[in-house]
PDB file of N, CA and C in Angstrom:
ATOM      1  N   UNK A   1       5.246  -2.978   8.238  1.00  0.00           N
ATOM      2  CA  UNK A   1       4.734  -4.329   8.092  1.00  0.00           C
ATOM      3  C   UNK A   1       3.366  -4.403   8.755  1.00  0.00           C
ATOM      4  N   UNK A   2       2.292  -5.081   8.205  1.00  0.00           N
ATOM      5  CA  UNK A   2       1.064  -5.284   8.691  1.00  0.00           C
ATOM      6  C   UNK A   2       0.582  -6.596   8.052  1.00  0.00           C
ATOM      7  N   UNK A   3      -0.207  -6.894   9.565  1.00  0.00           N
ATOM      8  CA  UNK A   3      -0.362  -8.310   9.431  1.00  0.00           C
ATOM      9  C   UNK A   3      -2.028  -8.533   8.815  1.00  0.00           C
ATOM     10  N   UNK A   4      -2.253  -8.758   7.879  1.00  0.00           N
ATOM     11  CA  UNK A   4      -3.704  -9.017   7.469  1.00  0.00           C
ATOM     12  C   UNK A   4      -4.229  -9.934   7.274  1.00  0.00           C
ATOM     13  N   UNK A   5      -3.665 -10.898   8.093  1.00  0.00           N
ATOM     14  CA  UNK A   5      -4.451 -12.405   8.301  1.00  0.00           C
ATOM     15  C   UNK A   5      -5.404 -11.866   9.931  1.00  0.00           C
ATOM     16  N   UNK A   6      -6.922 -12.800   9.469  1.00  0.00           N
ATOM     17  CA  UNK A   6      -7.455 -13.322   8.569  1.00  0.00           C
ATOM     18  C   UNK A   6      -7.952 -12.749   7.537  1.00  0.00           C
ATOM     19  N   UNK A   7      -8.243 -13.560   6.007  1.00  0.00           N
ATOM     20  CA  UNK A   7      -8.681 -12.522   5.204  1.00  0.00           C
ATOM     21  C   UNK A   7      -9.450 -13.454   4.971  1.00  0.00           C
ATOM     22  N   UNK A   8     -10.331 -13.078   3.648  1.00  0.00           N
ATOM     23  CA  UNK A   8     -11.077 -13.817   2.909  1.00  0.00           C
ATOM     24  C   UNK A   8     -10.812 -13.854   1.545  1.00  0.00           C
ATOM     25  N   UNK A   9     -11.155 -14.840   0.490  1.00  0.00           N
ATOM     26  CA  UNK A   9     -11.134 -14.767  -0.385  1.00  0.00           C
ATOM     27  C   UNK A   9      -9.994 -14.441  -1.190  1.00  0.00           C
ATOM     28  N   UNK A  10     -10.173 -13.458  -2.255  1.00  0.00           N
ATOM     29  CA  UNK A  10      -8.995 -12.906  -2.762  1.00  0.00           C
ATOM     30  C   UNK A  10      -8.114 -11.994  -2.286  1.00  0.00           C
ATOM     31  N   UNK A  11      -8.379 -11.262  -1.161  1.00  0.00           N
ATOM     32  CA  UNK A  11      -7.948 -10.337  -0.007  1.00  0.00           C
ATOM     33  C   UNK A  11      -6.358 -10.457   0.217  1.00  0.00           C
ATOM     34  N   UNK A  12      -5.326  -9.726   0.069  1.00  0.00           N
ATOM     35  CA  UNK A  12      -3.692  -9.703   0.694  1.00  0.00           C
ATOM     36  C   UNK A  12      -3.970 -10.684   1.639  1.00  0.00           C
ATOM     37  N   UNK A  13      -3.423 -11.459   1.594  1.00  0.00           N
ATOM     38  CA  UNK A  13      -2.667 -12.415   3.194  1.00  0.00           C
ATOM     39  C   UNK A  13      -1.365 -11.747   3.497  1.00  0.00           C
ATOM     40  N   UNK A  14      -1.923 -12.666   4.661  1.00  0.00           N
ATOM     41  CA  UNK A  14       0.212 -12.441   5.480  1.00  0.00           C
ATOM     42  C   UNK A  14       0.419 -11.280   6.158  1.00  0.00           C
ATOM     43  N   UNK A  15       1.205 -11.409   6.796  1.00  0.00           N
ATOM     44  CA  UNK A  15       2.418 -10.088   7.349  1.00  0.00           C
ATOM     45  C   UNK A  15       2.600  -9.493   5.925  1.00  0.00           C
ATOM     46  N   UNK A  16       2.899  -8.189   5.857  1.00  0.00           N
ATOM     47  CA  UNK A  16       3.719  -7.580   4.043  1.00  0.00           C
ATOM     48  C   UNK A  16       3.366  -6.500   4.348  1.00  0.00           C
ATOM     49  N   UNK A  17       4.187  -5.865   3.522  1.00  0.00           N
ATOM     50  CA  UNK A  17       4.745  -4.453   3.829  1.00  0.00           C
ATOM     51  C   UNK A  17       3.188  -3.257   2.956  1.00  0.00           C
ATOM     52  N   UNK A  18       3.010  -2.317   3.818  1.00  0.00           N
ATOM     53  CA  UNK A  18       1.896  -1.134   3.020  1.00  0.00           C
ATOM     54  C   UNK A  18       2.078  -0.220   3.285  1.00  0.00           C
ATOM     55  N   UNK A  19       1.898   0.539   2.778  1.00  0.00           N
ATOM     56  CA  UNK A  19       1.586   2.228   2.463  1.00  0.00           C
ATOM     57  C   UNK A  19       0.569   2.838   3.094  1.00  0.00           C
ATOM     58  N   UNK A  20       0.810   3.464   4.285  1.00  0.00           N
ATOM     59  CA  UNK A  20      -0.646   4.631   4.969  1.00  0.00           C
ATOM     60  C   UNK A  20      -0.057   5.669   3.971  1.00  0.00           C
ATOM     61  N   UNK A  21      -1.551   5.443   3.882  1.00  0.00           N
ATOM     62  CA  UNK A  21      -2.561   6.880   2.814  1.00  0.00           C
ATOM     63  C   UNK A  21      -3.394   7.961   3.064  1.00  0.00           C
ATOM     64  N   UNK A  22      -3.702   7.354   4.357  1.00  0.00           N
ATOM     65  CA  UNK A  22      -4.604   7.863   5.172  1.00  0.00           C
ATOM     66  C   UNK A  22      -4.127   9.241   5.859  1.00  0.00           C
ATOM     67  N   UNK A  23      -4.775  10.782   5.846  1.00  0.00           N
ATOM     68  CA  UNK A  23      -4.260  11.418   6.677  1.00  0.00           C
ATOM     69  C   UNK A  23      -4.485  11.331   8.382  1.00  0.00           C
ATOM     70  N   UNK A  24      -3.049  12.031   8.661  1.00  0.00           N
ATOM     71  CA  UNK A  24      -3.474  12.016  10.441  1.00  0.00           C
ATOM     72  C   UNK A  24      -4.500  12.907  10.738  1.00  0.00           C
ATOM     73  N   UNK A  25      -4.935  14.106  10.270  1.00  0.00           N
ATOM     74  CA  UNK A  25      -5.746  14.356  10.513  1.00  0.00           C
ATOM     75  C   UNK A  25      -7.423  14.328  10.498  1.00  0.00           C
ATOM     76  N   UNK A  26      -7.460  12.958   9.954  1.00  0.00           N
ATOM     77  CA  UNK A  26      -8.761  11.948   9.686  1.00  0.00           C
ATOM     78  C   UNK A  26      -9.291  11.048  10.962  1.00  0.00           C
ATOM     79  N   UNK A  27     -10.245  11.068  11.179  1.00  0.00           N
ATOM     80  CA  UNK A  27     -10.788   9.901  11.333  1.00  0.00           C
ATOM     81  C   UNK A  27     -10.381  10.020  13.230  1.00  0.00           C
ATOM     82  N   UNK A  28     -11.811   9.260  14.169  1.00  0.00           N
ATOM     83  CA  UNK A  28     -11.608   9.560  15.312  1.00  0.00           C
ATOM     84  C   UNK A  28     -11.476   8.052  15.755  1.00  0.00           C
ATOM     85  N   UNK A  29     -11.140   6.626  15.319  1.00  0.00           N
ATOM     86  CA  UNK A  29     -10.522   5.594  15.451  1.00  0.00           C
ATOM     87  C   UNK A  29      -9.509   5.280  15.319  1.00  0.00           C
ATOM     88  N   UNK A  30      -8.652   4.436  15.885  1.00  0.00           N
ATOM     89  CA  UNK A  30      -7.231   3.390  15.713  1.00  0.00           C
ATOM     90  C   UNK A  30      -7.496   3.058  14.699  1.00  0.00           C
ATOM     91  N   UNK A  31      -7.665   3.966  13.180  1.00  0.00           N
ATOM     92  CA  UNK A  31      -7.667   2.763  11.970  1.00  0.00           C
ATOM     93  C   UNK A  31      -6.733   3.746  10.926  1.00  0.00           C
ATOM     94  N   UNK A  32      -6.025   2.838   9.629  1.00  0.00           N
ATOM     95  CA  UNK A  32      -5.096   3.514   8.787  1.00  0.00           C
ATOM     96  C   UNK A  32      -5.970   3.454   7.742  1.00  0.00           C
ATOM     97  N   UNK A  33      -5.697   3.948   6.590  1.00  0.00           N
ATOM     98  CA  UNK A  33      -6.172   3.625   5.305  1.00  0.00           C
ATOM     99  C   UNK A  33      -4.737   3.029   4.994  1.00  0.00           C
ATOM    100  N   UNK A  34      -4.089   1.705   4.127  1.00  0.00           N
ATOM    101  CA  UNK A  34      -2.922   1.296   4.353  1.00  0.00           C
ATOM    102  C   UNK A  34      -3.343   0.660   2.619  1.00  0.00           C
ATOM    103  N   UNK A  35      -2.366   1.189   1.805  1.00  0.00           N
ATOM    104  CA  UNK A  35      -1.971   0.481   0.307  1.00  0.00           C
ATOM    105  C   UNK A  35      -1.296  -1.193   0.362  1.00  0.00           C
ATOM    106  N   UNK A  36      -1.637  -2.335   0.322  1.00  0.00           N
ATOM    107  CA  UNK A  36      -1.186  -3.481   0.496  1.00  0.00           C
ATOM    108  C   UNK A  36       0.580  -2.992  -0.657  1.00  0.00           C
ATOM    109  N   UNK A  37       1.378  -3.831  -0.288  1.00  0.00           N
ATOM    110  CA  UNK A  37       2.773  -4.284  -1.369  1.00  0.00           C
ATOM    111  C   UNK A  37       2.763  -5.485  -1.617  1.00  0.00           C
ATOM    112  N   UNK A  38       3.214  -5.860  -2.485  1.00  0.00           N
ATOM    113  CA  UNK A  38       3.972  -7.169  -3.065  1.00  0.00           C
ATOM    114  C   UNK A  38       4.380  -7.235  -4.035  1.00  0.00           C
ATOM    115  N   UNK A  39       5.258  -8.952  -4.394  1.00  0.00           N
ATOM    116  CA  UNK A  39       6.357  -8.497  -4.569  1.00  0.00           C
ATOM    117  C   UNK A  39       5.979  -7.506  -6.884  1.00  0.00           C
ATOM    118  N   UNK A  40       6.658  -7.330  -7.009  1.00  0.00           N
ATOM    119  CA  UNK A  40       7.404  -7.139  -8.119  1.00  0.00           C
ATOM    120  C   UNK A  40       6.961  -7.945  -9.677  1.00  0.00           C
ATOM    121  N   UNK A  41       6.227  -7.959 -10.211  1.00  0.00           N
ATOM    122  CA  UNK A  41       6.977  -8.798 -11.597  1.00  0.00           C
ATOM    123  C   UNK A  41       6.337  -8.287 -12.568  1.00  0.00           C
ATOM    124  N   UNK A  42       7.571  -8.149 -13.725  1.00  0.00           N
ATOM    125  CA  UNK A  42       7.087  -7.119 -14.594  1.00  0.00           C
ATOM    126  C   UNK A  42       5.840  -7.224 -15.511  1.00  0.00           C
ATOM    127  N   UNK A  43       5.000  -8.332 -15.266  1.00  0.00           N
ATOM    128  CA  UNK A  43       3.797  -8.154 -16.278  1.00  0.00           C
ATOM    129  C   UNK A  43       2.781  -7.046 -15.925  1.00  0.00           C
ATOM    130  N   UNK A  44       3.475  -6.677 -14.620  1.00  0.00           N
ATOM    131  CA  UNK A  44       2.852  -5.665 -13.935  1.00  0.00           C
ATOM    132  C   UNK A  44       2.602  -4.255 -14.563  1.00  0.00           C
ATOM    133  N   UNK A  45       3.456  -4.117 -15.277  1.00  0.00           N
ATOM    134  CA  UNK A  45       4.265  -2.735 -16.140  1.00  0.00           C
ATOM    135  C   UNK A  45       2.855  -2.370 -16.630  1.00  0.00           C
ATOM    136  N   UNK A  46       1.660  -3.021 -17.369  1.00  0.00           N
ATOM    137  CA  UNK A  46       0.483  -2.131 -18.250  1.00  0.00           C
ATOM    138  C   UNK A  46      -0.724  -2.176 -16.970  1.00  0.00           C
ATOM    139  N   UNK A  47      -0.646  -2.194 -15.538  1.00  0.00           N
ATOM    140  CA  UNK A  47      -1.689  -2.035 -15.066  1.00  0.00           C
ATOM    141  C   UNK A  47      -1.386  -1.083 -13.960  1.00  0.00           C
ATOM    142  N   UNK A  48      -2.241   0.049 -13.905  1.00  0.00           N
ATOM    143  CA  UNK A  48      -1.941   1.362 -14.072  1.00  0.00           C
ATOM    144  C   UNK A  48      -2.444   1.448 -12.182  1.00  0.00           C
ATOM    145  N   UNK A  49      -2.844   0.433 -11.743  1.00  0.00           N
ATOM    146  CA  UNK A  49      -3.131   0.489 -10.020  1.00  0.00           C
ATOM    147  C   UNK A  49      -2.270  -0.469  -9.556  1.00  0.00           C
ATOM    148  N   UNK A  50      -1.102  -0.722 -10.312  1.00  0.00           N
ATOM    149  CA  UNK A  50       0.035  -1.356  -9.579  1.00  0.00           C
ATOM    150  C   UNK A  50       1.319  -0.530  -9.611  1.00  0.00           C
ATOM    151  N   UNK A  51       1.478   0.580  -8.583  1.00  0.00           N
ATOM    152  CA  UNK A  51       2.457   1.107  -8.616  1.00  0.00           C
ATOM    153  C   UNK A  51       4.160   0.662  -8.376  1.00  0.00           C
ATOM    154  N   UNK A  52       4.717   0.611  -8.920  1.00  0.00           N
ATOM    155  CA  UNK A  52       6.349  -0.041  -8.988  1.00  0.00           C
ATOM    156  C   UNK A  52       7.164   0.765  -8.009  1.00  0.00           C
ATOM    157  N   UNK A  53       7.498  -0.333  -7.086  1.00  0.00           N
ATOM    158  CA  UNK A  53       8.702   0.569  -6.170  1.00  0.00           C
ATOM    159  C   UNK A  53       9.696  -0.511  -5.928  1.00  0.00           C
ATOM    160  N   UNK A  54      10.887   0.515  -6.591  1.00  0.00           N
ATOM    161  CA  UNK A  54      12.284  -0.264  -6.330  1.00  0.00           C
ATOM    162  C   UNK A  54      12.526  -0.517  -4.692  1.00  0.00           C
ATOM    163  N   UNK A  55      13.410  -1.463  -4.931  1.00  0.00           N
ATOM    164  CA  UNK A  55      13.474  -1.373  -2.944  1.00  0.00           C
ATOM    165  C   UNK A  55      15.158  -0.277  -3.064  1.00  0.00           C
ATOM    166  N   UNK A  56      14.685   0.273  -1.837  1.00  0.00           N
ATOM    167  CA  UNK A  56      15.857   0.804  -1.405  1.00  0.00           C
ATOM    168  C   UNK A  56      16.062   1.202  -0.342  1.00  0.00           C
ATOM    169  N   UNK A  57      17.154   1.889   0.528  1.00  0.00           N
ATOM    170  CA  UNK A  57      17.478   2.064   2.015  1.00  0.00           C
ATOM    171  C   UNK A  57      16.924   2.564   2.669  1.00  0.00           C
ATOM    172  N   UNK A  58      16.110   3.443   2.030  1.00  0.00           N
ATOM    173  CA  UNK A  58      15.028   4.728   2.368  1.00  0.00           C
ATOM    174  C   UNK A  58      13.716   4.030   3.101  1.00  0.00           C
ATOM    175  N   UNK A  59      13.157   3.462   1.634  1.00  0.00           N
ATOM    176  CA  UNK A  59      12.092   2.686   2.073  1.00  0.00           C
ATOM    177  C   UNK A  59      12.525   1.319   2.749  1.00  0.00           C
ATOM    178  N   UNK A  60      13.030   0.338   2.410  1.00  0.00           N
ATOM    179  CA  UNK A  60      13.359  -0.472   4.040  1.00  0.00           C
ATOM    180  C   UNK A  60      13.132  -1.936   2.976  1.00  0.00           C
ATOM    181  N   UNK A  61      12.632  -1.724   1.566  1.00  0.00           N
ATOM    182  CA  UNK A  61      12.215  -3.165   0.858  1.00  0.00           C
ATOM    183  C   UNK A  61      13.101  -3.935   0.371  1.00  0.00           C
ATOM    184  N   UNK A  62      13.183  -5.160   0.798  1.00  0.00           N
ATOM    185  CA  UNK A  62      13.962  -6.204   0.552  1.00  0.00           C
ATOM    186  C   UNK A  62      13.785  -6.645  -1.031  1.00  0.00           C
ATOM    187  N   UNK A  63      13.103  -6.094  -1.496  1.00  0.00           N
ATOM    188  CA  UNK A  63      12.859  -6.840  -3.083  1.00  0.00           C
ATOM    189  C   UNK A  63      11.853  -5.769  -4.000  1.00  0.00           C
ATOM    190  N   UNK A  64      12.298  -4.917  -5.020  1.00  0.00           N
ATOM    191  CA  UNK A  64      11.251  -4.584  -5.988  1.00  0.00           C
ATOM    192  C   UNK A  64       9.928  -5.010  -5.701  1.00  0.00           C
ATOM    193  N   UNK A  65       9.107  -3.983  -5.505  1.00  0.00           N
ATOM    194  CA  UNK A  65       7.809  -4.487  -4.829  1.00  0.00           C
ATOM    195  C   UNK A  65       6.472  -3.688  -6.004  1.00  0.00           C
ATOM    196  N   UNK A  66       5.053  -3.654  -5.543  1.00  0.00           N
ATOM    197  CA  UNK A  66       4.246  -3.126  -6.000  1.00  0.00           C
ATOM    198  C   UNK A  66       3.395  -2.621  -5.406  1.00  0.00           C
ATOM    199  N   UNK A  67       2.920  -1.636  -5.336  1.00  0.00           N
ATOM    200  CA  UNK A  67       1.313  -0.994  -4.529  1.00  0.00           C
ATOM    201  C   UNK A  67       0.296  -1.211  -5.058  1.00  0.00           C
ATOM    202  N   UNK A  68      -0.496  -2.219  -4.380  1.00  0.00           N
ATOM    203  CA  UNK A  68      -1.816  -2.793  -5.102  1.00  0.00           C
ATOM    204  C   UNK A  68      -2.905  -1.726  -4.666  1.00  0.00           C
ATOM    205  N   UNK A  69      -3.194  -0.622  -5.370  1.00  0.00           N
ATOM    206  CA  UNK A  69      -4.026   0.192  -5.209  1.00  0.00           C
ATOM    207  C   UNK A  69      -5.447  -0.116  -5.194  1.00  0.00           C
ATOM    208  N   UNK A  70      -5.921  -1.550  -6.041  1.00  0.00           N
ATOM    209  CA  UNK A  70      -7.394  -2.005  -5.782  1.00  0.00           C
ATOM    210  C   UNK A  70      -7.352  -2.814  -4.549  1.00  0.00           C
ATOM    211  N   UNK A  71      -6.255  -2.963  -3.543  1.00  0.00           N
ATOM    212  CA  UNK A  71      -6.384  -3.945  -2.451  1.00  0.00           C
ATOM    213  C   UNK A  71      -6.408  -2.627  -1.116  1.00  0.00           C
ATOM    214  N   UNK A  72      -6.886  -1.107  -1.380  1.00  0.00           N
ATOM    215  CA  UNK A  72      -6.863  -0.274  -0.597  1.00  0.00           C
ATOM    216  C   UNK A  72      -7.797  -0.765   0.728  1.00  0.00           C
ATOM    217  N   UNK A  73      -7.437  -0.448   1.713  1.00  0.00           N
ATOM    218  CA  UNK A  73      -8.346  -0.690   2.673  1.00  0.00           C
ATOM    219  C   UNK A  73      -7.939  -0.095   4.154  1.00  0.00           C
ATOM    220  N   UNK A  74      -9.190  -0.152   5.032  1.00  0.00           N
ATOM    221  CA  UNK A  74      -9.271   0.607   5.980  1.00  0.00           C
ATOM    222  C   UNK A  74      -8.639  -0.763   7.410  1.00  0.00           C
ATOM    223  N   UNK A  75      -7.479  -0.751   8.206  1.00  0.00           N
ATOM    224  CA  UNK A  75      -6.834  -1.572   8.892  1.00  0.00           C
ATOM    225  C   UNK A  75      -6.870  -0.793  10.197  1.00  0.00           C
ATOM    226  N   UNK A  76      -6.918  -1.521  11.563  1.00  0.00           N
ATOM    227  CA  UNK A  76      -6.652  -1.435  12.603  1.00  0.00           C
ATOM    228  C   UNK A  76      -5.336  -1.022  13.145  1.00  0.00           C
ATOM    229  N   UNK A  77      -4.978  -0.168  13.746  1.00  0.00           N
ATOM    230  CA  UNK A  77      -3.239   0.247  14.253  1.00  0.00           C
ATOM    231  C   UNK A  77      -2.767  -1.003  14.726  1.00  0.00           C
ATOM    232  N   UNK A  78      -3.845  -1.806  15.576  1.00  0.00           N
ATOM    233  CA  UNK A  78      -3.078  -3.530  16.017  1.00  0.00           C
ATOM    234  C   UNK A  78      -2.638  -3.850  15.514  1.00  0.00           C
ATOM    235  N   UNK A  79      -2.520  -3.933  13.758  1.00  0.00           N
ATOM    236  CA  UNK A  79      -2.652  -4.555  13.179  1.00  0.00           C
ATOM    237  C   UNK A  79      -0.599  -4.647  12.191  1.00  0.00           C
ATOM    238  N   UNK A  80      -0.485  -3.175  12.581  1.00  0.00           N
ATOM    239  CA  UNK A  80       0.702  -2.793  12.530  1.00  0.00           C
ATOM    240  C   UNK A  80       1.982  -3.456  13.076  1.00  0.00           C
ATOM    241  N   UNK A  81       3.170  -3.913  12.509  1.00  0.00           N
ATOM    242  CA  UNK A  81       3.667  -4.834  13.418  1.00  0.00           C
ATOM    243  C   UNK A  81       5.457  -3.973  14.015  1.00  0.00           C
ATOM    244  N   UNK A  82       5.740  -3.268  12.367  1.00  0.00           N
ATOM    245  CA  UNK A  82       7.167  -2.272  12.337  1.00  0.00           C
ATOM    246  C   UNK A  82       6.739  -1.771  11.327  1.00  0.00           C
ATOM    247  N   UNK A  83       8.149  -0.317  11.427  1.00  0.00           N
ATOM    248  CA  UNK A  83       7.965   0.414  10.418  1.00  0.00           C
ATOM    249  C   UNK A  83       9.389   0.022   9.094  1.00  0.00           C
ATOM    250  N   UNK A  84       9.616   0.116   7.836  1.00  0.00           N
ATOM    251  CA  UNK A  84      10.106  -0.660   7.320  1.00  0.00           C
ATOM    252  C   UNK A  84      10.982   1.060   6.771  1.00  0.00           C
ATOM    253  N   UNK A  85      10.790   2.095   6.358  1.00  0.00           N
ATOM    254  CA  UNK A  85      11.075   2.944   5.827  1.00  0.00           C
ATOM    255  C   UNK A  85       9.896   3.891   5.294  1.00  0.00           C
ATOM    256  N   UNK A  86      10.350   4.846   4.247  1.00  0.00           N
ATOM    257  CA  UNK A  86       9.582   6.111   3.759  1.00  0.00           C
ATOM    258  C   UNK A  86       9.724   5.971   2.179  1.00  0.00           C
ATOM    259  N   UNK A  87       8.847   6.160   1.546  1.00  0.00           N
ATOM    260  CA  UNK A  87       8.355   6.261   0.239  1.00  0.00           C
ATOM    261  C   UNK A  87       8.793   7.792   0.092  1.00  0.00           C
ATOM    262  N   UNK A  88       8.797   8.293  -1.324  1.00  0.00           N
ATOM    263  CA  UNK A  88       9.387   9.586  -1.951  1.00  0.00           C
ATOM    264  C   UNK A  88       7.860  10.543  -1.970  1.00  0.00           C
ATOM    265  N   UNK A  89       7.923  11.646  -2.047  1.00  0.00           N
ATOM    266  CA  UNK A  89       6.538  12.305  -2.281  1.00  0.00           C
ATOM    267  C   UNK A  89       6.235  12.282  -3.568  1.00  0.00           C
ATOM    268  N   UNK A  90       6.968  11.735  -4.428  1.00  0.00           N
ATOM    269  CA  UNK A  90       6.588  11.327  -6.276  1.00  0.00           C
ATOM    270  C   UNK A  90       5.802   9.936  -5.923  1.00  0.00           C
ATOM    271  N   UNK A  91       6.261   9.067  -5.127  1.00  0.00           N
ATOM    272  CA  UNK A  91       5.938   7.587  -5.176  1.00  0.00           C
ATOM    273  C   UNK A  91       4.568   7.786  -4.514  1.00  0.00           C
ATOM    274  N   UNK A  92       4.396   8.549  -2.860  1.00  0.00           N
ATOM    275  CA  UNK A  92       3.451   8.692  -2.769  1.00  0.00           C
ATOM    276  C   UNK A  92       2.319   9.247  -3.665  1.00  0.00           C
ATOM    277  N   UNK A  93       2.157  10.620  -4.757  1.00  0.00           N
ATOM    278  CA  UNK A  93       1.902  10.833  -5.130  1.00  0.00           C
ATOM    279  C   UNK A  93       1.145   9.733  -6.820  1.00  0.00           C
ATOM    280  N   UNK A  94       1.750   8.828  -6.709  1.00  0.00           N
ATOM    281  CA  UNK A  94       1.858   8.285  -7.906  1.00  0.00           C
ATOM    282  C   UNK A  94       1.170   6.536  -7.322  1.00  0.00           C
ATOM    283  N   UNK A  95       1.426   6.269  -6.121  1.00  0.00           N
ATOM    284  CA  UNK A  95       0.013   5.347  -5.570  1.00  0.00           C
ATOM    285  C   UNK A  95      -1.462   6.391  -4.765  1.00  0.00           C
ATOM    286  N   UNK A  96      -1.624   7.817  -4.676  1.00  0.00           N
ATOM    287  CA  UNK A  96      -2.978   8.517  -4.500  1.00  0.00           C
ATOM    288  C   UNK A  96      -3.541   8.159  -5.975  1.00  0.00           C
ATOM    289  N   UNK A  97      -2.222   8.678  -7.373  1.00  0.00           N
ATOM    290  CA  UNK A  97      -2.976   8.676  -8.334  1.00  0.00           C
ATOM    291  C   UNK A  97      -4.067   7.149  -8.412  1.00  0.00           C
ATOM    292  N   UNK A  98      -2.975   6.106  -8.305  1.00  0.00           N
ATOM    293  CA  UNK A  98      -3.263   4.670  -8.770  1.00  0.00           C
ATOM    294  C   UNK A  98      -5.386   4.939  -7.266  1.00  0.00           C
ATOM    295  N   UNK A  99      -4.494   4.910  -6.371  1.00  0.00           N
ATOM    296  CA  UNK A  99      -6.244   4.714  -5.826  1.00  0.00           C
ATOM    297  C   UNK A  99      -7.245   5.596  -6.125  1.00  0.00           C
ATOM    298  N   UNK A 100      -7.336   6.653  -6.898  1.00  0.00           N
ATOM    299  CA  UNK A 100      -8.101   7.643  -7.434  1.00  0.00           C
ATOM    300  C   UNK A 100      -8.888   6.711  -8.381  1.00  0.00           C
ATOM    301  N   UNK A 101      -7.830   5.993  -9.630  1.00  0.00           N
ATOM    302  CA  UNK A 101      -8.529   5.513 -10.634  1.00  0.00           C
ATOM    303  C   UNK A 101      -8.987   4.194 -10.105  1.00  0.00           C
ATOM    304  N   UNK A 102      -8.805   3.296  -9.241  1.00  0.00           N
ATOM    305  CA  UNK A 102      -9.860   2.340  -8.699  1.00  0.00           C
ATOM    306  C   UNK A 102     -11.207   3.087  -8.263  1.00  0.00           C
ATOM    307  N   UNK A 103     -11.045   4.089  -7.531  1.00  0.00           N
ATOM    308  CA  UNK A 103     -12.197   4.653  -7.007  1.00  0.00           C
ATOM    309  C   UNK A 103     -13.132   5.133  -7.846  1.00  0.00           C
ATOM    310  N   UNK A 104     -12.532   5.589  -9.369  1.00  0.00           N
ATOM    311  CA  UNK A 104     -13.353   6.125 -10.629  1.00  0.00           C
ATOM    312  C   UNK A 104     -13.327   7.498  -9.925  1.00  0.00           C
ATOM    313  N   UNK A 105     -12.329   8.046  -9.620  1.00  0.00           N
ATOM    314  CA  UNK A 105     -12.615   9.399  -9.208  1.00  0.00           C
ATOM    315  C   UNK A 105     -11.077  10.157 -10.095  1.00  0.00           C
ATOM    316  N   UNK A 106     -11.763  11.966 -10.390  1.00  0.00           N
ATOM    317  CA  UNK A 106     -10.878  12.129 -11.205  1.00  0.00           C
ATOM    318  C   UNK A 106     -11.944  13.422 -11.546  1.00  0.00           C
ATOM    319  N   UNK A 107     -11.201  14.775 -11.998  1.00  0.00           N
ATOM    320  CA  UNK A 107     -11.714  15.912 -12.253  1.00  0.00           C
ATOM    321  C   UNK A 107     -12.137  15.684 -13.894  1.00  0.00           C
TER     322      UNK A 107
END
């Protein structure tokens, strides 16, 4: 859970659950690279930087959720509140893809 109030604009609000993306072996600050979640709904299905994750025991989600891969961003460890569970190395793999194609990056 990470808290990303204050924001601006169109920016994630709230406490809500994200995804570090970021490796540990990066970077010489308290900061994550962290995938925003929310919730779920299927009009979601044709946009290809909203990755779909069922909730389950593993990962810790109370409700079918999504990885907003264009809401990627660089967050403070403060900012961190608990840990909720673990994503699959397919799921991870499959929100790198989703932030690749926001970034326009790609072999």
């Amino acid at each position: 859970m990470v808290d990303f109030d204050p924001t601006q604009g169109a920016e994630m609000t709230k406490r809500r659950p994200a995804v570090v993306v970021s490796s540990a072996a990066v970077g010489l600050l308290p900061l994550r690279i962290v995938v925003p979640i929310t919730e779920w709904d299927p009009k979601y299905a044709g946009h290809p930087w909203l990755v779909e994750i069922k909730s389950t025991q593993q990962n810790g989600l109370s409700k079918d959720s999504a990885a907003d891969a264009f809401q990627v961003k660089s967050v403070s460890t403060s900012r961190f509140k608990r840990r909720l569970g673990t994503l699959t190395a397919q799921q991870l793999d499959d929100i790198s893809a989703a932030v690749a194609l926001c970034i326009d990056y790609g072999p």
